[in-house]
Structure formats: C-alpha cells, structure tokens
Protein backbone atom coordinates (compact mmCIF):
# COMPACT_ATOMS: atom_id res chain seq x y z
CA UNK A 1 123.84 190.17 42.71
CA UNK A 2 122.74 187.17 40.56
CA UNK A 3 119.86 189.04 39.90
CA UNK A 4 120.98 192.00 39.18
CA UNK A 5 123.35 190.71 36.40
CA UNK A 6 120.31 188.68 35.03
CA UNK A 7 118.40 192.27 34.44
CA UNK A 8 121.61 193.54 33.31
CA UNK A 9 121.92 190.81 30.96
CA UNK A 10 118.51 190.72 30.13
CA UNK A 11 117.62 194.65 29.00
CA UNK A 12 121.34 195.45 27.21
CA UNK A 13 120.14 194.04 24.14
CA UNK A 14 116.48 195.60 24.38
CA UNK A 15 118.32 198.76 24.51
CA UNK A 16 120.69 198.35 21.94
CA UNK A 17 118.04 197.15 19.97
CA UNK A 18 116.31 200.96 20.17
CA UNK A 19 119.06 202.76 19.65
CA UNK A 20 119.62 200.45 16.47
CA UNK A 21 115.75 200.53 15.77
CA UNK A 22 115.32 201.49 11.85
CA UNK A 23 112.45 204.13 12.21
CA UNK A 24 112.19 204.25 8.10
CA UNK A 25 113.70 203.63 5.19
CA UNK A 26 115.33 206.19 2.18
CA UNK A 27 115.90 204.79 -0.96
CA UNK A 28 119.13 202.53 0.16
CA UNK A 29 119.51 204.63 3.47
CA UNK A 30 118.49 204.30 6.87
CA UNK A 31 117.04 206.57 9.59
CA UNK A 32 117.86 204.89 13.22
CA UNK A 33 115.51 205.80 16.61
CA UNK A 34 119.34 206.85 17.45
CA UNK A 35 119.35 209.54 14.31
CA UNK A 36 115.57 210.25 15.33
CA UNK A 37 116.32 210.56 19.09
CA UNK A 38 119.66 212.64 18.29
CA UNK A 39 118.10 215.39 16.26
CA UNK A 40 115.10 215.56 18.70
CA UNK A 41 117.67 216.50 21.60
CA UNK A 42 119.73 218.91 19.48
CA UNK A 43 116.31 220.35 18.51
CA UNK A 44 115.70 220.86 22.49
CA UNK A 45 119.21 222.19 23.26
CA UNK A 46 118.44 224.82 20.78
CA UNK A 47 114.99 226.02 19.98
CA UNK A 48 114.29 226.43 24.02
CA UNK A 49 111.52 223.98 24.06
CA UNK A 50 110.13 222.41 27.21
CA UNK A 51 111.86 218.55 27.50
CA UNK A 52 109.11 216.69 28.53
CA UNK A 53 107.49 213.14 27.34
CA UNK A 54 104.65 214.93 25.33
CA UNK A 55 106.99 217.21 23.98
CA UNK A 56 109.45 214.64 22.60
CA UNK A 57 106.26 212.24 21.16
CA UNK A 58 105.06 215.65 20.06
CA UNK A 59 107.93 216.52 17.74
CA UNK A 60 108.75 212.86 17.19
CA UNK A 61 106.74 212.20 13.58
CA UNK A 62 107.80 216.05 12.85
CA UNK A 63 111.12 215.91 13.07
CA UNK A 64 111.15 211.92 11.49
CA UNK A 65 110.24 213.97 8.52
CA UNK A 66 112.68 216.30 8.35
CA UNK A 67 115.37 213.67 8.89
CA UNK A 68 113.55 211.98 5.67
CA UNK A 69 114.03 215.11 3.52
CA UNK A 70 117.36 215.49 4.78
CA UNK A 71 118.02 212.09 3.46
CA UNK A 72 117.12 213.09 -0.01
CA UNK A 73 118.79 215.94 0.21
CA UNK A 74 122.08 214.28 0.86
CA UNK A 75 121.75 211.49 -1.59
CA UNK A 76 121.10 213.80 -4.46
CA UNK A 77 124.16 216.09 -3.40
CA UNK A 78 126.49 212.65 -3.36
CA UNK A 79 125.12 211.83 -6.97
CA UNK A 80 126.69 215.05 -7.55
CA UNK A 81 129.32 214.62 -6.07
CA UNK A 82 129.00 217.99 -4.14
CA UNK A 83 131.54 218.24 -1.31
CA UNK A 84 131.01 220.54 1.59
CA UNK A 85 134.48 222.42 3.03
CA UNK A 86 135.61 222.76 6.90
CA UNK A 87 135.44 227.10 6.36
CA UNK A 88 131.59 226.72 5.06
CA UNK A 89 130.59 224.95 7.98
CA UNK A 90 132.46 226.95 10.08
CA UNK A 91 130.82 230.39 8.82
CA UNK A 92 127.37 228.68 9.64
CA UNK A 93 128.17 227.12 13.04
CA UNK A 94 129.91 231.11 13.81
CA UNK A 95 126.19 232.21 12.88
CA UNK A 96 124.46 229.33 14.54
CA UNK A 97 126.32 230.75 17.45
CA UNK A 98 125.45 234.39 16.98
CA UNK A 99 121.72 233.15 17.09
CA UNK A 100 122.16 231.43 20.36
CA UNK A 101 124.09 234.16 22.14
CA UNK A 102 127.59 232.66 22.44
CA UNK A 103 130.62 232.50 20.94
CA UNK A 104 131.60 230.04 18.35
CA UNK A 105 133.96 227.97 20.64
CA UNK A 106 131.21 227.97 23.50
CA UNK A 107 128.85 226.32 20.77
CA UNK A 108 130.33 222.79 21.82
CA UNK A 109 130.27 222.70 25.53
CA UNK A 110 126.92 224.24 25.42
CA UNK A 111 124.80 221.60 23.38
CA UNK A 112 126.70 218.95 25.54
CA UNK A 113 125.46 220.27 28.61
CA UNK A 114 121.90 220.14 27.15
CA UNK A 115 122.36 217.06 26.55
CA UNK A 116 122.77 217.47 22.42
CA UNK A 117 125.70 216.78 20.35
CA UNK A 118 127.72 219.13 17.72
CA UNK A 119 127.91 215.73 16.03
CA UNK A 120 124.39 216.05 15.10
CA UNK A 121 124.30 219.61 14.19
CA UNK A 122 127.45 219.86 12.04
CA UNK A 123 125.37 216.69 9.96
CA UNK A 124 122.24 218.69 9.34
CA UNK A 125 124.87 222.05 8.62
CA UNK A 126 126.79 220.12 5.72
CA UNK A 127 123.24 218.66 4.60
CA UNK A 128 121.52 222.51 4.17
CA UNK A 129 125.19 223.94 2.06
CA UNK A 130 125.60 221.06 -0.10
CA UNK A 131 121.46 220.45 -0.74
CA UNK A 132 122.08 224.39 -1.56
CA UNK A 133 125.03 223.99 -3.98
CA UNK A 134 123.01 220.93 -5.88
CA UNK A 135 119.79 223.47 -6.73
CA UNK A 136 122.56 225.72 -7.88
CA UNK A 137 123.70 223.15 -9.92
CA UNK A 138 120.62 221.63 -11.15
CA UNK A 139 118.54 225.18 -11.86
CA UNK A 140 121.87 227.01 -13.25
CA UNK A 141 119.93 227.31 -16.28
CA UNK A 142 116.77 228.22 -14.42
CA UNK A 143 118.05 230.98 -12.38
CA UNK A 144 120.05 233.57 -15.23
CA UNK A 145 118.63 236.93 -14.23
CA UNK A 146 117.79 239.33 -17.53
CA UNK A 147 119.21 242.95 -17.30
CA UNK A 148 115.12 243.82 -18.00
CA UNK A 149 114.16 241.99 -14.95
CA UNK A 150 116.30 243.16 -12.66
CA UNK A 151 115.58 246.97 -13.61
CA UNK A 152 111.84 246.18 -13.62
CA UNK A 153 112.75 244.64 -10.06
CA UNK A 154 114.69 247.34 -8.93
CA UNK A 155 112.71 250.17 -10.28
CA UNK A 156 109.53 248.43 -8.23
CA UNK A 157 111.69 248.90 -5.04
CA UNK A 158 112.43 252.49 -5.58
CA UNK A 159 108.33 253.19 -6.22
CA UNK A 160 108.32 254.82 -1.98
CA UNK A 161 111.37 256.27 -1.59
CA UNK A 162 112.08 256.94 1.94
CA UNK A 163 109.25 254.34 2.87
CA UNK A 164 109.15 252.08 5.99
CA UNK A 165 111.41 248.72 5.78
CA UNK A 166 110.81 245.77 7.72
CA UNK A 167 113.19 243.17 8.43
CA UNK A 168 111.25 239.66 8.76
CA UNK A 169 111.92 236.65 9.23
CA UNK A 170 109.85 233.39 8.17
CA UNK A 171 109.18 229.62 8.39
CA UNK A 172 107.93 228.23 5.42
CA UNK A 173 106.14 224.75 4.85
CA UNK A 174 105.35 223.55 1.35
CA UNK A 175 101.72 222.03 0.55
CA UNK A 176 102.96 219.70 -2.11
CA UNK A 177 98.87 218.52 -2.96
CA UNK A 178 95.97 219.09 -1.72
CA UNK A 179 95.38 215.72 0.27
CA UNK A 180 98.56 217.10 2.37
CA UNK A 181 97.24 220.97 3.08
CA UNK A 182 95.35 220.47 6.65
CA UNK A 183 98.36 217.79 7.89
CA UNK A 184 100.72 220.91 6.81
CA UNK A 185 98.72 223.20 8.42
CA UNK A 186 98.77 221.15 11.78
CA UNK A 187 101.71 221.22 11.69
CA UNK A 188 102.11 225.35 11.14
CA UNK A 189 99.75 225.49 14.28
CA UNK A 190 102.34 223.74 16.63
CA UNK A 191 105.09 225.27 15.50
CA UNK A 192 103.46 228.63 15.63
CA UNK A 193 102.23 227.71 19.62
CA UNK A 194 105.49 226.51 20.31
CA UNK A 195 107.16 230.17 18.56
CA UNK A 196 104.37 231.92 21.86
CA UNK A 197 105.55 229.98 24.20
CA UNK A 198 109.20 230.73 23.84
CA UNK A 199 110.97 228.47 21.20
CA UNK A 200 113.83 229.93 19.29
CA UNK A 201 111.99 231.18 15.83
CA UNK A 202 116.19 230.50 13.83
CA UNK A 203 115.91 226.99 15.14
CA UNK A 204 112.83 225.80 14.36
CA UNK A 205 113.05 228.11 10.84
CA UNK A 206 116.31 225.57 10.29
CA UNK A 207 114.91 222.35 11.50
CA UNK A 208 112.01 222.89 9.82
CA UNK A 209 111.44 225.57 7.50
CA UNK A 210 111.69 225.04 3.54
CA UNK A 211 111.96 228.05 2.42
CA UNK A 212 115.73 229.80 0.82
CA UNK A 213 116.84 231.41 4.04
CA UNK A 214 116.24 228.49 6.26
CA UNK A 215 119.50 228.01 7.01
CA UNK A 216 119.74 231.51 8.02
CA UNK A 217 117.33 231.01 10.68
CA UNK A 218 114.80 232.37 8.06
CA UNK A 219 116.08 235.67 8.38
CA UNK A 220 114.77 237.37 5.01
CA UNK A 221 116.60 240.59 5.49
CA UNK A 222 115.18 244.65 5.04
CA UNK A 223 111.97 244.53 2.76
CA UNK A 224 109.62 247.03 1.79
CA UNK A 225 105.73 246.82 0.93
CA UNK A 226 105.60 244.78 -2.92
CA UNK A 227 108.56 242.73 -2.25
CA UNK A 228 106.70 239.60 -0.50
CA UNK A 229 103.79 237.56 -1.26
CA UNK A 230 100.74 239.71 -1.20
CA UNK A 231 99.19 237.59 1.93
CA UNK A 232 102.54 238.22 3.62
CA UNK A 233 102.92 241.68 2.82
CA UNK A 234 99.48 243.33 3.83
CA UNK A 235 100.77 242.49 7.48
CA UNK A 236 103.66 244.14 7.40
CA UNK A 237 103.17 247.68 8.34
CA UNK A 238 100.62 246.84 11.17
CA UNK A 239 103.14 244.31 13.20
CA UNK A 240 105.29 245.09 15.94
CA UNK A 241 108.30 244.50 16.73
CA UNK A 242 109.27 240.45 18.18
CA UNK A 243 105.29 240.35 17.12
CA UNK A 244 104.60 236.81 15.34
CA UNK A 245 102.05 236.09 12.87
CA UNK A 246 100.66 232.96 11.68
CA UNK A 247 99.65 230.47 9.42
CA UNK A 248 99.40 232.33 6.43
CA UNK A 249 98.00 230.39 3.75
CA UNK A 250 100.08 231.83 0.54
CA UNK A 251 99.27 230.02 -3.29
CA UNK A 252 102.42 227.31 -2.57
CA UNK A 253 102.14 226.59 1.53
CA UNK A 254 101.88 228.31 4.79
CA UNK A 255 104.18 230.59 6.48
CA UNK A 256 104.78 232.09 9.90
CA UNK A 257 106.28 235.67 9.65
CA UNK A 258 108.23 237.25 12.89
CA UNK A 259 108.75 241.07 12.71
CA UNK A 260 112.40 241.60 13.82
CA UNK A 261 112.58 245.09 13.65
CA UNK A 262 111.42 248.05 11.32
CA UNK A 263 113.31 251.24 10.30
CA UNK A 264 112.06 254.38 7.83
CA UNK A 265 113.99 254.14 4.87
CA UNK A 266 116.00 256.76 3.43
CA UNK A 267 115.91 258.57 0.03
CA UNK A 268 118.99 258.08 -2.24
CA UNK A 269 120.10 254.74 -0.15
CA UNK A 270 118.87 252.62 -3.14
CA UNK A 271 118.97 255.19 -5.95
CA UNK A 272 117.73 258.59 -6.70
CA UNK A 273 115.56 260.85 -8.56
CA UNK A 274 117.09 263.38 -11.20
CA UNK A 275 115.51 266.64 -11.03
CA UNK A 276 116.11 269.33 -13.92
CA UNK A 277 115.95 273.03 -12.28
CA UNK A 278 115.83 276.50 -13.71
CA UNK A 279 117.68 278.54 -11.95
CA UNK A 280 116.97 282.07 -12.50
CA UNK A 281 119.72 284.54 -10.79
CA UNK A 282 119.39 288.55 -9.98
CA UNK A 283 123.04 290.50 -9.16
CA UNK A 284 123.16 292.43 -6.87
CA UNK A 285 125.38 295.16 -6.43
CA UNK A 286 127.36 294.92 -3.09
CA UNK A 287 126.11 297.97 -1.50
CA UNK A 288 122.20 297.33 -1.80
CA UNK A 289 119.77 298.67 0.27
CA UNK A 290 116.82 296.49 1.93
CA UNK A 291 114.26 298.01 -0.38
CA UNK A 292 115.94 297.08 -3.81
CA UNK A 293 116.95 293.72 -2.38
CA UNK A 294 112.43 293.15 -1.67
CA UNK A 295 111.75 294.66 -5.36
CA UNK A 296 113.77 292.39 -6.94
CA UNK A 297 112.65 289.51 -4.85
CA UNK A 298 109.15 290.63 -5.65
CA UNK A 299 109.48 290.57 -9.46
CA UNK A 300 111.04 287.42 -9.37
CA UNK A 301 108.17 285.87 -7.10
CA UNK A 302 106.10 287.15 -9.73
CA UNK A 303 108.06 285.28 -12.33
CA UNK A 304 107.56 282.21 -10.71
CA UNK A 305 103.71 282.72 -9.25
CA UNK A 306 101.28 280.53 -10.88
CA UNK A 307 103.68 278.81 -13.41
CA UNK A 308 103.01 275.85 -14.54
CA UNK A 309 106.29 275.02 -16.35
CA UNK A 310 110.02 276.29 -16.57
CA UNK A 311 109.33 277.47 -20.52
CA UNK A 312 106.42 279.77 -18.84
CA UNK A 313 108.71 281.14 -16.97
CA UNK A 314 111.53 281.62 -18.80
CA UNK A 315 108.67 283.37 -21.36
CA UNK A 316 108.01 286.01 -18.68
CA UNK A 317 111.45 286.37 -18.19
CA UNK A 318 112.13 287.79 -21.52
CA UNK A 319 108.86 290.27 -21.11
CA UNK A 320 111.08 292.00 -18.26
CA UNK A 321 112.87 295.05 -19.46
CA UNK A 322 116.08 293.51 -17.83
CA UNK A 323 115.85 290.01 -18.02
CA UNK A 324 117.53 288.09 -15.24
CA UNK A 325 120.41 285.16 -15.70
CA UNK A 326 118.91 281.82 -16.47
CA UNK A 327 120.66 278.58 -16.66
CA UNK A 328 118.65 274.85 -16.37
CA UNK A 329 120.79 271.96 -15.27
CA UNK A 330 120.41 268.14 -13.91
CA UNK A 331 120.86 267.22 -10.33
CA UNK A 332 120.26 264.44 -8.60
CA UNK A 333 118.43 264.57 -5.02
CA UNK A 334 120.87 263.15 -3.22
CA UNK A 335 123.59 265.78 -4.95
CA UNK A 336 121.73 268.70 -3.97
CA UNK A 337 123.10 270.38 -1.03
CA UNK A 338 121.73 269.46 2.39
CA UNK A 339 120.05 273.13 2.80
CA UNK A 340 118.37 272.94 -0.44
CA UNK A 341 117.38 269.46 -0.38
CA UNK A 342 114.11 270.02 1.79
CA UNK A 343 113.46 272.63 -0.21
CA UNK A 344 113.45 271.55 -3.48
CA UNK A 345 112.60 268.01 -3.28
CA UNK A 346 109.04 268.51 -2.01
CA UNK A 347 108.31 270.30 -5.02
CA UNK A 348 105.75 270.06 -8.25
CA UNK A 349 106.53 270.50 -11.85
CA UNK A 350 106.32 274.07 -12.65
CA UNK A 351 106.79 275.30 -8.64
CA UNK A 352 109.42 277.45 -7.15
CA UNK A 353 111.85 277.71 -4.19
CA UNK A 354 113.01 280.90 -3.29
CA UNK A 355 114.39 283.34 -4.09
CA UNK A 356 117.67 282.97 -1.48
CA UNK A 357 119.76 284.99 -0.83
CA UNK A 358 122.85 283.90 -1.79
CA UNK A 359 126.20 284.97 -2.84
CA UNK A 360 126.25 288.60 -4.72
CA UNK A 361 122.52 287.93 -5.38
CA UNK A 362 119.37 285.92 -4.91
CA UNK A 363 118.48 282.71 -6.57
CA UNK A 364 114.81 281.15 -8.00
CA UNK A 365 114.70 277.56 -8.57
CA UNK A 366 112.02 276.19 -10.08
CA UNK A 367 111.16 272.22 -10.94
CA UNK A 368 110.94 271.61 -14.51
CA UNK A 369 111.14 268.02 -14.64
CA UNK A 370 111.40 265.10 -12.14
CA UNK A 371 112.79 261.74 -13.63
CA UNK A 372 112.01 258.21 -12.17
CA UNK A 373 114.43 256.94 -9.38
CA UNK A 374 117.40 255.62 -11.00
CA UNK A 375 118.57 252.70 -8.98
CA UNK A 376 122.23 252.31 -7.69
CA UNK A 377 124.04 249.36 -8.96
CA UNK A 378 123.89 248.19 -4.90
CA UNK A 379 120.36 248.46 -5.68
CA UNK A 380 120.51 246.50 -8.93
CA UNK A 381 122.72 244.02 -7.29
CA UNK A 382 120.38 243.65 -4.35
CA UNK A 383 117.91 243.36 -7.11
CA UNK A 384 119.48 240.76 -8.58
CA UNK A 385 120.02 238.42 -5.46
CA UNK A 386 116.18 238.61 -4.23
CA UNK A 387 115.31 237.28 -8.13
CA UNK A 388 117.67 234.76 -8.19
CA UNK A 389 117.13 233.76 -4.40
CA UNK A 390 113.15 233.40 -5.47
CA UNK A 391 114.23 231.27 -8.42
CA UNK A 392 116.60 229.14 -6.42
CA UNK A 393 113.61 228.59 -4.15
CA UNK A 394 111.35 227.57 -6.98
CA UNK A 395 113.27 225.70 -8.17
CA UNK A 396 114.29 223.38 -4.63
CA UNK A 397 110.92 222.80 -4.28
CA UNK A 398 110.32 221.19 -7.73
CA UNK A 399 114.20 219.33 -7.21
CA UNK A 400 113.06 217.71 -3.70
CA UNK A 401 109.02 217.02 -5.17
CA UNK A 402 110.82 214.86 -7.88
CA UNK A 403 113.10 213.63 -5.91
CA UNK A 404 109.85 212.83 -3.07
CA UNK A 405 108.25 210.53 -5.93
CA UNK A 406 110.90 208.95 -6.96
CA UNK A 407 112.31 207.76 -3.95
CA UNK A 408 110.99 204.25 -2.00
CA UNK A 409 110.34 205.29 1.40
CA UNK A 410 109.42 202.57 3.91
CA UNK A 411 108.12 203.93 7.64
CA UNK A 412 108.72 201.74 10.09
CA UNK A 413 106.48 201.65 13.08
C-alpha cells in the first residue's frame, strides 16, 4: 500500500502537468495539451475517424493549428466586442445534429459516450458565428453588391436554362505563400485519404476547412457549370454521386469537392425567356367539312413555309384575297400554356407551330422574337448572396492573413 500511494503521489502532478502543458502561445492567449487533446476527441466523436495512437499524433500538429486560428479568430471578435446569442448556437448545434443523424437533444449524450464533450464543440460553434459577424463588420464596405453586378451575375446563371445542377460540397485550405503550398497540400492529401476511408466530409469541412460555408459542413448549395472556380467546375458534370475529388490546386489554395447529389434543372425556376408570337387565326364556320378545314390549313402552312420572319409573313398574308386575323403579343415561357409550351419553345426566329385546331378555328404561331432570360427577383436575390458570400470570403482571408502577421505566436514543443 505504501507503494502504491508513493506512485500515486508521484505521477498526479506529471499528469496534471499535461493536461496544464501550454502547447503554444497566441498573442496574450494560451492553447493547453487539455484544449489540444479536447478538440482532437470531439474531432473523433464526429468525423468517424479510427481512434488509434497514429491517428491522434496524426491529427495532433493539424488540429494545433486550427485551435491557433481559432484563437485569432476570437480575439479579433472580442476587440469588437461581437457577442454570440444562445438561439445562434442553437440553430448550428440543430444542424450539427442533422449532419450526424440525431436529434438535437441526443447531440449531448452522444459525444459523451465517444468520449467528446459539447463543452468543446459549443466553443469552436460561438468561435465560427462571431469570427463570421467580425468579416461582416470589417468588409461592410467591401461587400455592397451593385444592381449591374448582380444582373450580370444573374443573367450568367440563366445562360442553360433547364441545365444540370449539382449540389457540392467543399473543404478549402488557403496557400497563404508559396514557401507554405506543398505543407498545405500534405495536408489536403490526408484529409482527402481520411474523406475514402470513411470520415464525415461536414466535420472535417468545419474543423478544418476555410472556406465561407465551413460552418455549414461546406455544403455550397445547387450550382450550375460557370458558377465555381474553373478547376472546380470542369469536374462537375463527370462526378457521381457521394464521388470525392481531390486536391485541386485553384489560384488561392486547394480544395476537395464531394458531389452530394445532381438534379436537371428546370426552365422558368430562375427566370424566363419572353417570346413575341404572331398569331395568325382562320374562322371557321361551325358546320365545316374535313376538306375546307385541310385547305385552309394548307394555305396557312404555306404562309408560314420558309419564312424567315413574322413581317414576311404577315407580307404574304395581305397577298391572300381574304387575309386571315393577325395579332402579335408577348408571352413569357413559363406563361404559355402547358400544351403549347413544347411546342413553341423549341422554336427559331421566323418558324411556325401549327396550325391547331382550336376553338371556332385553327391557329398559326410563329416566333418573331426571343428575348434573353429575365431573371426572377429569387434569382437576383440568390444572385446577390453567392456575390456577397464570395466577397465575404475574400475578404476573411485577407482579415485572418493580417491578423497571422501581426500576431506573436510561440509553439511550444
């Protein structure tokens, strides 16, 4: 027993002294083996890697760094005095949740039982909102979206109507100079290897992704072709779904892109094209037989037959020794009545649908102009929140790189 309390007595302050173990230094704050050790287990619990020795050593220096931005990131929200509220965390702890497969209240006893804390995670929660509320602050000026750029945005997402959309997800690591591009790089490698062999892509996007919608899990929503970077966005119609790609070397880092799922987009769900018809009508009387019905269908097949314009045919038109009813209107696509619609939106300037039969006659339309797709204002709006989410993104990059070299950071061995 005497010996036993000696060993007792003898490792309790060795252990103590790891816990307490300052692992580096941030500006006037410190990052403890416990902090280190803390965010390595919630990192476990959640991204559904392997806990083993190597593993932990593995993501030890990783994860050191992340606790080191976070550091930053905190201090430069409490010089703003940016305050986080109880319902913000609790929307991203409810989505957190979503991601994991359980419900918000199961989010507790969960990371307990794999041996993480809630603790831990609500810290690195209130760290992402506020560091997001101080770029807000900081790049207000940076981020004001003109009316010009957001139609030239919008009107570059209408360009494929009814084109594929992809919904992608992505982790994004900064090369902040060039003496730091093959460590980064590394480090997109593991994380990549770690993605194949079963980690949660929304963890390790929040633990260690710096891109906008990292604390989304990097979920960047439905795109289309244009809308990414151009090394991103040449992938895009060639992966599968749940297929992973990886590292991309784009002009400002690397990223890893997941394909979450992919849809065929609809025409008219982001705006529309305006079409002006002619519509050429021919009465007929109520009691018709077949054989006047086809003559009058055949002169106004004629009208139409190698037109190249609505004036041409309005000119023939008048050459007829009973001219027919004209009448040229506006319409949008997504107005047009569903039977019509695959008729008449295939069609070329000067070409003609028809004639139908139709109430107390038969009906020619024929294309005389097609306008660019106007975009909807959800379009605009959507518009609106990519440009501002790419300047917000910009713009925490150069925040944290000034905030990188002008902080003292001491690493501890």
């Amino acid at each position: 027993m005497v010996l036993t309390a000696t060993m007792i007595a003898a490792t309790a302050p060795t252990l103590g002294q790891a816990v307490q173990r300052i692992v580096a230094v941030v500006n006037n704050d410190v990052v403890s083996q416990h902090d280190l050790q803390n965010r390595i287990d919630l990192l476990i619990a959640t991204a559904n890697v392997p806990d083993t020795p190597e593993a932990r050593q593995q993501l030890s220096g990783e994860v050191l760094q992340t606790l080191i931005v976070d550091r930053l990131k905190a201090q430069e929200a409490r010089r703003l005095n940016i305050t986080v509220s109880q319902e913000e965390v609790d929307r991203a702890l409810t989505q957190i949740a979503a991601q994991l497969r359980v419900q918000p209240q199961q989010l507790k006893p969960l990371l307990e039982q794999r041996g993480a804390k809630l603790s831990t995670l609500i810290e690195q929660v209130e760290t992402d909102i506020a560091w997001g509320k101080a770029v807000q602050r900081t790049a207000a000026n940076q981020v004001v979206i003109g009316e010009d750029e957001i139609d030239a945005e919008a009107g570059r997402r209408l360009q494929t109507p009814g084109g594929p959309e992809f919904r992608v997800a992505e982790i994004f690591l900064p090369v902040e100079s060039r003496s730091d591009e093959n460590a980064v790089q590394l480090q997109a490698q593991r994380l990549i290897e770690e993605l194949r062999r079963g980690a949660s892509f929304p963890t390790l996007a929040r633990t260690f992704s710096q891109g906008p919608t990292a604390s989304a899990g990097g979920d960047l929503g439905w795109v289309r072709r244009g809308q990414l970077d151009p090394e991103l966005d040449k992938y895009l119609e060639d992966l599968d779904r749940g297929e992973l790609i990886g590292p991309l070397k784009t002009a400002d880092g690397f990223r890893l892109l997941l394909m979450i799922d992919k849809r065929q987009g609809v025409e008219g769900k982001e705006g529309h094209s305006v079409l002006t018809v002619l519509q050429v009508f021919a009465p007929l009387p109520r009691q018709v037989s077949g054989a006047q019905t086809a003559a009058t269908a055949d002169v106004m097949r004629r009208l139409a037959s190698g037109s190249s314009s609505c004036a041409e045919v309005e000119t023939r038109n008048r050459g007829l020794p009973s001219p027919l009813q004209t009448n040229t209107s506006q319409v949008a696509i997504r107005d047009l009545p569903s039977e019509l619609r695959p008729l008449v939106t295939p069609l070329k300037v000067g070409e003609a649908a028809g004639p139908l039969q139709v109430t107390n006659g038969l009906l020619l339309l024929v294309l005389c102009e097609r306008s660019a797709p106007i975009a909807s204002p959800e379009a605009r709006e959507a518009a609106r929140q990519q440009l501002a989410q790419e300047r917000l993104a910009e713009a925490s990059q150069r925040l944290l790189r000034e905030l990188r070299r002008k902080a003292l950071i001491d690493m501890r061995s």
